[in-house]
C-alpha atoms as a PDB file:
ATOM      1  CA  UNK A   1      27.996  11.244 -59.355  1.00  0.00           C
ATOM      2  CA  UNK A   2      24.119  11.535 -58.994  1.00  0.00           C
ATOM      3  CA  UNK A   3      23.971   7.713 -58.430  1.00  0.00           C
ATOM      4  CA  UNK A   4      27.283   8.129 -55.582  1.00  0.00           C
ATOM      5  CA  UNK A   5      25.340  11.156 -54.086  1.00  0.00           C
ATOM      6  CA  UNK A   6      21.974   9.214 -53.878  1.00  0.00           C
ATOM      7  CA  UNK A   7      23.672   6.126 -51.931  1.00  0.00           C
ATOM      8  CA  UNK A   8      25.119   8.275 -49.585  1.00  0.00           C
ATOM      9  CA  UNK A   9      22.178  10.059 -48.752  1.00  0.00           C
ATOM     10  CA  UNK A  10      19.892   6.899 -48.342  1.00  0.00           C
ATOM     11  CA  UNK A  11      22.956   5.490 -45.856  1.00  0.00           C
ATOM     12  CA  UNK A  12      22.450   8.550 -43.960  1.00  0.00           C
ATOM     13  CA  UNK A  13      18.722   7.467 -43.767  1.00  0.00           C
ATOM     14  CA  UNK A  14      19.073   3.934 -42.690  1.00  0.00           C
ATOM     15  CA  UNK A  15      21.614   4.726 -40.034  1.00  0.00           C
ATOM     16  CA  UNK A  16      19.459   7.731 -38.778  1.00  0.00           C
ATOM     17  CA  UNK A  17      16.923   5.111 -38.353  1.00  0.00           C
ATOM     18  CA  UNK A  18      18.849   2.767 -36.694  1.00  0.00           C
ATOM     19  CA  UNK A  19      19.798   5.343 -34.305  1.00  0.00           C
ATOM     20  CA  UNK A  20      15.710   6.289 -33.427  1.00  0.00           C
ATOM     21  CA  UNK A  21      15.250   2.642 -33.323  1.00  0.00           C
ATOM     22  CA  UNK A  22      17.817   1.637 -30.398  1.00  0.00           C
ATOM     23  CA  UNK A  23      16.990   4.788 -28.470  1.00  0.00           C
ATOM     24  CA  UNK A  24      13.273   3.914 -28.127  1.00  0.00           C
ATOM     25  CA  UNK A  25      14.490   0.135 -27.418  1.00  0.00           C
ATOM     26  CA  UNK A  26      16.584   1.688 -24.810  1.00  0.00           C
ATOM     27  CA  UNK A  27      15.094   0.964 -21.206  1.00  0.00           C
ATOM     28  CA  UNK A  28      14.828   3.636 -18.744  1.00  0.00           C
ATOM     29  CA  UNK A  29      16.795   3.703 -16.063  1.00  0.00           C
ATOM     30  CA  UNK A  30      15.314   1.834 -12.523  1.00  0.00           C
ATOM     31  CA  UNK A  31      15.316   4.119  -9.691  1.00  0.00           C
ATOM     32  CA  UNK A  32      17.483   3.271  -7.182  1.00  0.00           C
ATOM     33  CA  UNK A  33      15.998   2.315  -3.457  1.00  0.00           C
ATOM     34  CA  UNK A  34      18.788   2.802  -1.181  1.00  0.00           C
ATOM     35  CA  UNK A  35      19.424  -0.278   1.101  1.00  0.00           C
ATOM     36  CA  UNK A  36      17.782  -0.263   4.705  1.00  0.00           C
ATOM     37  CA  UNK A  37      20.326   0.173   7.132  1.00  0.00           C
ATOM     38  CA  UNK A  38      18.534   2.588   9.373  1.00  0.00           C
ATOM     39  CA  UNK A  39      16.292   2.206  12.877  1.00  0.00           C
ATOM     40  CA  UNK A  40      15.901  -1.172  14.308  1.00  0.00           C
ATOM     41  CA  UNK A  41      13.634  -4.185  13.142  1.00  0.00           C
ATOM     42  CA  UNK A  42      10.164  -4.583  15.127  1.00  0.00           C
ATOM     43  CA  UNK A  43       8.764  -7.879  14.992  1.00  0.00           C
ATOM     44  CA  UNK A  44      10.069  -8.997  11.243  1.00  0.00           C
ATOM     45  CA  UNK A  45       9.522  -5.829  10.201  1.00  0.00           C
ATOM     46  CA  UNK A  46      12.873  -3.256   9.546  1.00  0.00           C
ATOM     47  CA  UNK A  47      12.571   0.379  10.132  1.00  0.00           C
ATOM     48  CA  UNK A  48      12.681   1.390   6.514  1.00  0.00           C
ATOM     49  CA  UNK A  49       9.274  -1.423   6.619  1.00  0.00           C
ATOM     50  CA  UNK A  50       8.162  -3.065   2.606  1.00  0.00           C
ATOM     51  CA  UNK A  51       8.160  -1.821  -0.900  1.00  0.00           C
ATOM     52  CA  UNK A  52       9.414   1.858  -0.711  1.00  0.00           C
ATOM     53  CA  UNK A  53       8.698   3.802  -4.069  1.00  0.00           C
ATOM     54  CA  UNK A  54      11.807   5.906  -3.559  1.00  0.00           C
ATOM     55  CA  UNK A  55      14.384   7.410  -0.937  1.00  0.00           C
ATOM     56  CA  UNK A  56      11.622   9.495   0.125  1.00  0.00           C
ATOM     57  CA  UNK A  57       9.117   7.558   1.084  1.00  0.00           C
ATOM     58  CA  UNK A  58      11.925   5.089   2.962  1.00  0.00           C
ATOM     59  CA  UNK A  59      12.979   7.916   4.918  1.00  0.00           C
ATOM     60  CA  UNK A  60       9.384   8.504   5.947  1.00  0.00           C
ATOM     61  CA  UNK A  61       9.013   4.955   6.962  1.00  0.00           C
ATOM     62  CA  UNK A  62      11.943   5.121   8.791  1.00  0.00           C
ATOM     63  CA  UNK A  63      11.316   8.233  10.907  1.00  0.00           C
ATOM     64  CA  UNK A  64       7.680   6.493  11.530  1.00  0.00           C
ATOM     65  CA  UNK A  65       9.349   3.704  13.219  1.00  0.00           C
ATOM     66  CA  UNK A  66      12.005   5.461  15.279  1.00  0.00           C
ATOM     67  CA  UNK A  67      11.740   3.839  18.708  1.00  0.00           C
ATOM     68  CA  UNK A  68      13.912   6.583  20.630  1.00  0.00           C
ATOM     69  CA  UNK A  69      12.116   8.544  23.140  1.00  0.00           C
ATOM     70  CA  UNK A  70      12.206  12.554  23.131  1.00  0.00           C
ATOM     71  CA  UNK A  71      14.391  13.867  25.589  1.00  0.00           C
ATOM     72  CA  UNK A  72      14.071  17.279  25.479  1.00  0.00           C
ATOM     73  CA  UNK A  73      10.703  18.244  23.719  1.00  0.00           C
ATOM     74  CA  UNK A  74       9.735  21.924  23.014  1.00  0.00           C
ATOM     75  CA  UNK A  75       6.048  23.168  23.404  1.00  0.00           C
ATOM     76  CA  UNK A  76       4.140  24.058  20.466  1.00  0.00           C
ATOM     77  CA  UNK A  77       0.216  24.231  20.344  1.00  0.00           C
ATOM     78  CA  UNK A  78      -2.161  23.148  17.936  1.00  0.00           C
ATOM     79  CA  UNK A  79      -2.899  26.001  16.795  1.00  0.00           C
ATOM     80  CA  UNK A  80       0.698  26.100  15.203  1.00  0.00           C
ATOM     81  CA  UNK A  81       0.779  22.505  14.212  1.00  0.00           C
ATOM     82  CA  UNK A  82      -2.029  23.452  11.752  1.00  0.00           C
ATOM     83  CA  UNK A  83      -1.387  26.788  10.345  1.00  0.00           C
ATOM     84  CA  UNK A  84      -0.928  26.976   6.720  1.00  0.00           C
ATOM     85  CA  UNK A  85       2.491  29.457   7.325  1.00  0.00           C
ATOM     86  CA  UNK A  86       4.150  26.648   9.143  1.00  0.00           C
ATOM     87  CA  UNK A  87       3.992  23.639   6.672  1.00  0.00           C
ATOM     88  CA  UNK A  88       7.189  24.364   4.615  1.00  0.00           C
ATOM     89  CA  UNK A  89      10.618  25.857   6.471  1.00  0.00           C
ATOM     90  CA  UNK A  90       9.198  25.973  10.046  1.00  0.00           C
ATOM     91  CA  UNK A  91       9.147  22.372  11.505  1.00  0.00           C
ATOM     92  CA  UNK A  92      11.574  19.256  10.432  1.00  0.00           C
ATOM     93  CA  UNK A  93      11.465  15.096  11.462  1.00  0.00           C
ATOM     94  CA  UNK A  94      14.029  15.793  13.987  1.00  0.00           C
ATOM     95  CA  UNK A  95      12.150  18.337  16.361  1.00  0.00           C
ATOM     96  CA  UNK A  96      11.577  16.936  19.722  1.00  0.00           C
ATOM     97  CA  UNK A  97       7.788  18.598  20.670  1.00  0.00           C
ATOM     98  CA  UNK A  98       5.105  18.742  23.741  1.00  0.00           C
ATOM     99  CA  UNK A  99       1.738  19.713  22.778  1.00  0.00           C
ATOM    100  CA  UNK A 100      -2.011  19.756  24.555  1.00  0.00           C
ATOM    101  CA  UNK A 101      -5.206  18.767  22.706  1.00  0.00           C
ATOM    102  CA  UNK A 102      -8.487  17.676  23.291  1.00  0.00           C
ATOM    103  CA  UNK A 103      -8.804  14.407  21.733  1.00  0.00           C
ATOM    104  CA  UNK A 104     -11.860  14.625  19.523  1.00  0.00           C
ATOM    105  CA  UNK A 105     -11.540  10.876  18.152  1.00  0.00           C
ATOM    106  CA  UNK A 106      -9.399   7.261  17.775  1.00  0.00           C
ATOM    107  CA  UNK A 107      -9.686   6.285  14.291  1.00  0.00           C
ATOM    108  CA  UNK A 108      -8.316   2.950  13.074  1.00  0.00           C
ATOM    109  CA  UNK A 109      -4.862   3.620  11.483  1.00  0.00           C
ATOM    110  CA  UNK A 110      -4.467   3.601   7.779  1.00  0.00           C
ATOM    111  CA  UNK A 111      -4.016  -0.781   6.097  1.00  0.00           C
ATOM    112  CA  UNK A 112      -1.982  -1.944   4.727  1.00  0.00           C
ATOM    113  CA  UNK A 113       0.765   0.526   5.145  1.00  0.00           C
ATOM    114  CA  UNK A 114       3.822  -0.031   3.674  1.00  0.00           C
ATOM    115  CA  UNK A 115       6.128   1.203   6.814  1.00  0.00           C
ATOM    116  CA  UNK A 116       4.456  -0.997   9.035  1.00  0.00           C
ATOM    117  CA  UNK A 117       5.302  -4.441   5.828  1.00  0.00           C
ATOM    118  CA  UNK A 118       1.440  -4.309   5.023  1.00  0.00           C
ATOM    119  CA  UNK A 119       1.459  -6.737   8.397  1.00  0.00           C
ATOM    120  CA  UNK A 120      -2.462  -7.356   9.606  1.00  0.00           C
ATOM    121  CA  UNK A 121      -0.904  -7.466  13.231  1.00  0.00           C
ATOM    122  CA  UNK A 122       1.038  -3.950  12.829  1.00  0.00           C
ATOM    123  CA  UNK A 123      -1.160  -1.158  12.712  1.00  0.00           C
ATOM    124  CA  UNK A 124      -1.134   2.458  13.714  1.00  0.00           C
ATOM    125  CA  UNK A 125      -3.606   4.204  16.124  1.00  0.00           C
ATOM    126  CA  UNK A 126      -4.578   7.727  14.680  1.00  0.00           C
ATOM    127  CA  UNK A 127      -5.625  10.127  17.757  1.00  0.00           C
ATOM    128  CA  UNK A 128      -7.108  13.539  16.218  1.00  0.00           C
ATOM    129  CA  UNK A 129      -6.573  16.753  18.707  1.00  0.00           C
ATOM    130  CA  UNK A 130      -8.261  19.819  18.401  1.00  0.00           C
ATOM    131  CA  UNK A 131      -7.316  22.932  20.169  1.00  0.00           C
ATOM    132  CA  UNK A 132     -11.019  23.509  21.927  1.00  0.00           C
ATOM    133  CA  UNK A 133     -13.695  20.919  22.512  1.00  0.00           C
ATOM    134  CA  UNK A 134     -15.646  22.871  20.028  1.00  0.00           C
ATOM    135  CA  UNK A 135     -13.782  22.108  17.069  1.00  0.00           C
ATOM    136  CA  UNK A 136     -14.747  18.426  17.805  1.00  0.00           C
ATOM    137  CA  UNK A 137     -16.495  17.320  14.260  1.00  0.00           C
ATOM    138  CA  UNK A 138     -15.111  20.040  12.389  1.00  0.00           C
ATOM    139  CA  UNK A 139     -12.070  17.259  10.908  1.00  0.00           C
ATOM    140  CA  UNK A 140     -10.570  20.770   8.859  1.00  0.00           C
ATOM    141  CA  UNK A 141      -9.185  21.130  12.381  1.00  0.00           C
ATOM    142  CA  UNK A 142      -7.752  18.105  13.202  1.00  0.00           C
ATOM    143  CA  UNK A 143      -4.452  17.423  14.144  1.00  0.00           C
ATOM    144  CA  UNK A 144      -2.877  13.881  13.869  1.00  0.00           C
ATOM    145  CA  UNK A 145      -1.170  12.122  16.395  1.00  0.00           C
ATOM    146  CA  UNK A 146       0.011   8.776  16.163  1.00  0.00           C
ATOM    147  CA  UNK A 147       0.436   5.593  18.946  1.00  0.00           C
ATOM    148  CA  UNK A 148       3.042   2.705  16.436  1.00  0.00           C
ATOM    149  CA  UNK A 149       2.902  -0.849  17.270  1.00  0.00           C
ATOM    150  CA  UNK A 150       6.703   0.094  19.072  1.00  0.00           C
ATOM    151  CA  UNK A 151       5.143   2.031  21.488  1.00  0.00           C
ATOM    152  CA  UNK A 152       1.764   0.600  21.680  1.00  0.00           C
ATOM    153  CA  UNK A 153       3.559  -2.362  23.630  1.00  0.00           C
ATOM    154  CA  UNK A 154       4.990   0.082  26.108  1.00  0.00           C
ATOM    155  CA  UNK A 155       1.758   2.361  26.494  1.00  0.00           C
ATOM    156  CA  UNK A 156       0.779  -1.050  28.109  1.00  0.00           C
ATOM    157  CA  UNK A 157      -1.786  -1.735  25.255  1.00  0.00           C
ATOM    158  CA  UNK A 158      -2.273  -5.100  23.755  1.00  0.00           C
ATOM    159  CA  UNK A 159      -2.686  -5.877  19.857  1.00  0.00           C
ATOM    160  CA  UNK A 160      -3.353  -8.751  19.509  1.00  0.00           C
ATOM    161  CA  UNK A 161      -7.058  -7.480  18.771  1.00  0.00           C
ATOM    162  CA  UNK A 162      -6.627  -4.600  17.020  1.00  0.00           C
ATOM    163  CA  UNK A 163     -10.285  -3.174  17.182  1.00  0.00           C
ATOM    164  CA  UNK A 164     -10.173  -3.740  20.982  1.00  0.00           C
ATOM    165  CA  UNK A 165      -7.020  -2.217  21.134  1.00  0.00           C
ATOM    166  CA  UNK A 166      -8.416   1.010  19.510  1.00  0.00           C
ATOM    167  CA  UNK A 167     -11.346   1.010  21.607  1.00  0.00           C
ATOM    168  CA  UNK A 168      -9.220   0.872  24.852  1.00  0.00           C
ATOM    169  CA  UNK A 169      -7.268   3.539  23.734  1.00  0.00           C
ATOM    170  CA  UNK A 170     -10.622   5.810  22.636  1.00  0.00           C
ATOM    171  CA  UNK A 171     -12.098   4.457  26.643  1.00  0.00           C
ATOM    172  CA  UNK A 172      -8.711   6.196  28.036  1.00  0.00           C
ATOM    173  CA  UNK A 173      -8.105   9.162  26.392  1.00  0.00           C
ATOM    174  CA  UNK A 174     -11.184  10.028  24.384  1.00  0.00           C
ATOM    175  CA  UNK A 175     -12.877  13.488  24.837  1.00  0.00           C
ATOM    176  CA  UNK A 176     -10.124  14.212  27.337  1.00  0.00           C
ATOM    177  CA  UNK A 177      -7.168  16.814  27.643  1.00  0.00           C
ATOM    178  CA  UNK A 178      -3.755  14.946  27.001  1.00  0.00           C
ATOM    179  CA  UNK A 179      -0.531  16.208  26.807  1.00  0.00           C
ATOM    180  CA  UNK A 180       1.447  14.502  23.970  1.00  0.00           C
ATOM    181  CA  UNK A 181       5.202  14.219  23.543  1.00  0.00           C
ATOM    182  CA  UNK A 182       6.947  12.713  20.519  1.00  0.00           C
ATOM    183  CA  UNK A 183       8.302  13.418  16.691  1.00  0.00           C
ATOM    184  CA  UNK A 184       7.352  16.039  14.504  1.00  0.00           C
ATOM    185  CA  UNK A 185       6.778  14.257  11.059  1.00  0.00           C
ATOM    186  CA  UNK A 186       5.006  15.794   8.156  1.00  0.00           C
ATOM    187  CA  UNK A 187       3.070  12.933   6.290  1.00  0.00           C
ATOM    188  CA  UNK A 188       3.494  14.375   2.962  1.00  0.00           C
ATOM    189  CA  UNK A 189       1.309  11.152   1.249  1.00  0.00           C
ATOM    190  CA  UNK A 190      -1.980  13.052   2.733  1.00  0.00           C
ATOM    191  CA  UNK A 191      -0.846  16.718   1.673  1.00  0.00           C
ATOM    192  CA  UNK A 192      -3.640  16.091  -0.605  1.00  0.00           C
ATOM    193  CA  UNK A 193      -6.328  15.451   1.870  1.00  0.00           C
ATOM    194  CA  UNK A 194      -5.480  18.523   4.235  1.00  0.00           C
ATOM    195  CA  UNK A 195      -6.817  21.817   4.724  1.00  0.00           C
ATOM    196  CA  UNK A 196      -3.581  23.680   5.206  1.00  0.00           C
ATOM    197  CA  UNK A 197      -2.154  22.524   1.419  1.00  0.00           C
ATOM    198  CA  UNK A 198      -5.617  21.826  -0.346  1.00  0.00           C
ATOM    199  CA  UNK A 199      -7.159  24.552   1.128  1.00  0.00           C
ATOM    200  CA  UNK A 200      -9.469  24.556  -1.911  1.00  0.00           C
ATOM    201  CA  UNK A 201     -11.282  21.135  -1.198  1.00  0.00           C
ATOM    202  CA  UNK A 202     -14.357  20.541   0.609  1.00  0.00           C
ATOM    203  CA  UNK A 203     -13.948  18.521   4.181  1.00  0.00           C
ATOM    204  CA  UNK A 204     -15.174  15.554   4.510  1.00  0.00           C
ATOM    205  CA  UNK A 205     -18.488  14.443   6.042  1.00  0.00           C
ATOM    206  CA  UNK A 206     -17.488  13.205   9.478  1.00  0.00           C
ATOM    207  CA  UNK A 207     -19.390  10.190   9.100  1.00  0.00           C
ATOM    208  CA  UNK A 208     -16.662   7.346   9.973  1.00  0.00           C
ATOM    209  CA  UNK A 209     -16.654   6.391   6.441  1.00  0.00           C
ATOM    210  CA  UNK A 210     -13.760   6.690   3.220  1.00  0.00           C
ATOM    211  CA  UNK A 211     -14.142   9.814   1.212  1.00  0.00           C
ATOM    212  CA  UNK A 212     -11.977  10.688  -1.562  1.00  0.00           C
ATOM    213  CA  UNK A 213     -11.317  14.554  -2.874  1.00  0.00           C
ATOM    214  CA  UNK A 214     -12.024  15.755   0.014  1.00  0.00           C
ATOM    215  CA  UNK A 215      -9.736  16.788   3.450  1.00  0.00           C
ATOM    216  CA  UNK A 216     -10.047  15.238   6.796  1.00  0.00           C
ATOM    217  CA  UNK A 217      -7.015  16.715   8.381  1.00  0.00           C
ATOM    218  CA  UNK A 218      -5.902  20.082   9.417  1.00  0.00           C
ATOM    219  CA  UNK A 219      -2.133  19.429   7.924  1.00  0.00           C
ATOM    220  CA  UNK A 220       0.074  16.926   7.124  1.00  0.00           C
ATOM    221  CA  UNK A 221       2.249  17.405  10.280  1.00  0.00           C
ATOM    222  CA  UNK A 222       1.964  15.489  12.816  1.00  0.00           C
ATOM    223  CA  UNK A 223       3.451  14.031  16.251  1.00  0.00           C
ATOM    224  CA  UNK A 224       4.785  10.805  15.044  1.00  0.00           C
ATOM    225  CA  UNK A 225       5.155   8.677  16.957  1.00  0.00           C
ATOM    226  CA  UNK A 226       4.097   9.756  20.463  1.00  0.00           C
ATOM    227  CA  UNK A 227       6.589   8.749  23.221  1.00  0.00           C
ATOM    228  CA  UNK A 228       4.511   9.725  26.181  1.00  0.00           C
ATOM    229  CA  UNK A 229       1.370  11.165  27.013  1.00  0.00           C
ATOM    230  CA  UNK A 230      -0.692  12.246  29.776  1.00  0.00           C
ATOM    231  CA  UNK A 231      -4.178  12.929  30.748  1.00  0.00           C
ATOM    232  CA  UNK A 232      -4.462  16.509  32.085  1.00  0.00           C
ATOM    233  CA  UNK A 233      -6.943  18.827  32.827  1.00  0.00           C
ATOM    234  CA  UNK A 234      -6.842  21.483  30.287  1.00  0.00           C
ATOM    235  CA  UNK A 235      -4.453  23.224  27.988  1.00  0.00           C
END
């Protein structure tokens, strides 16, 4: 009987074993990118644009690239854009919005980005606003709004040089009132580099350079992508 009871408990071993075995052999499950059907392609590029992590960063890419104009857009100020209260439950990708800022600086937009296919000849303009010329240099106030190579084309400005492109843009609008009209968006991939959500980092020296750790935006909502603007003479 002792022999019987000893097999059975060192069967009991090798198939518990076994068991461990195939479930660490056992490959996790691929996360599942669903297809691009959305927006519109824009020069070889589709809306939902190259190598998405997940559904949420396709959706981002695809409300980047929406190349509908705003038809009814709702004033909101910068001042609202940017407060902390307002970044969860108060704005969503589908608010149509007008807002006023004084354009404080043109910076060269973010390459290679993934909703624009990492392309060298797609690339976003990034206009920061401020609510009062005297915020300009203080980038803790800085709101993001954004010109895409969709409506680049039909602001009249050519890319085929992007730094001259940026340049023409900054010659036009720069240190000027402008009212903006587009998308609200919030670009959670720079939550982390914004004043509103890491409220606890220092800003940035405003020296035109990369800094990590550090925030050089006000929030991470923005008006994404502008649809119109207009120089004006104050707010």
């Amino acid at each position: 009987m002792k022999l019987v009871h000893r097999f059975t408990l060192l069967t009991l071993l090798i198939l518990c074993l076994l068991s461990t075995a195939q479930a660490k052999k056992k490959p996790k499950p691929k996360t599942i990118i669903p297809p691009c059907s959305q927006g519109t392609p824009y020069r070889g590029c589709p809306a939902c644009g190259s190598k998405t992590q997940d559904a949420e960063h396709l959706k981002l890419n695809v409300d980047k690239n929406r190349g509908t104009a705003v038809t009814n857009p709702q004033k909101i100020t910068v001042q609202e854009i940017r407060d902390p209260a307002n970044d969860q439950g108060v704005f969503t990708p589908q608010k149509q919005v007008w807002v006023t800022g004084f354009v404080a600086s043109v910076d060269p937009g973010g390459m290679p980005e993934t909703c624009n296919c990492k392309k060298t000849n797609l690339r976003d303009v990034h206009i920061n606003i401020v609510a009062n010329p005297s915020e300009v240099g203080d980038q803790s106030k800085y709101v993001v709004v954004e010109f895409t190579p969709r409506w680049e084309k039909k602001f009249n400005f050519d890319d085929s040089n992007y730094d001259a492109m940026r340049q023409a843009v900054t010659t036009q609008i720069g240190g000027k009132w402008v009212k903006f009209s587009g998308w609200m968006l919030r670009d959670f991939i720079h939550a982390n580099a914004s004043q509103s959500t890491s409220p606890n980092q220092p800003v940035c020296p405003n020296d035109g350079k990369l800094h990590s750790n550090c925030n050089w935006r006000a929030t991470p909502w923005e008006v994404h992508p502008v649809t119109a603007y207009t120089i004006v003479t104050g707010p």
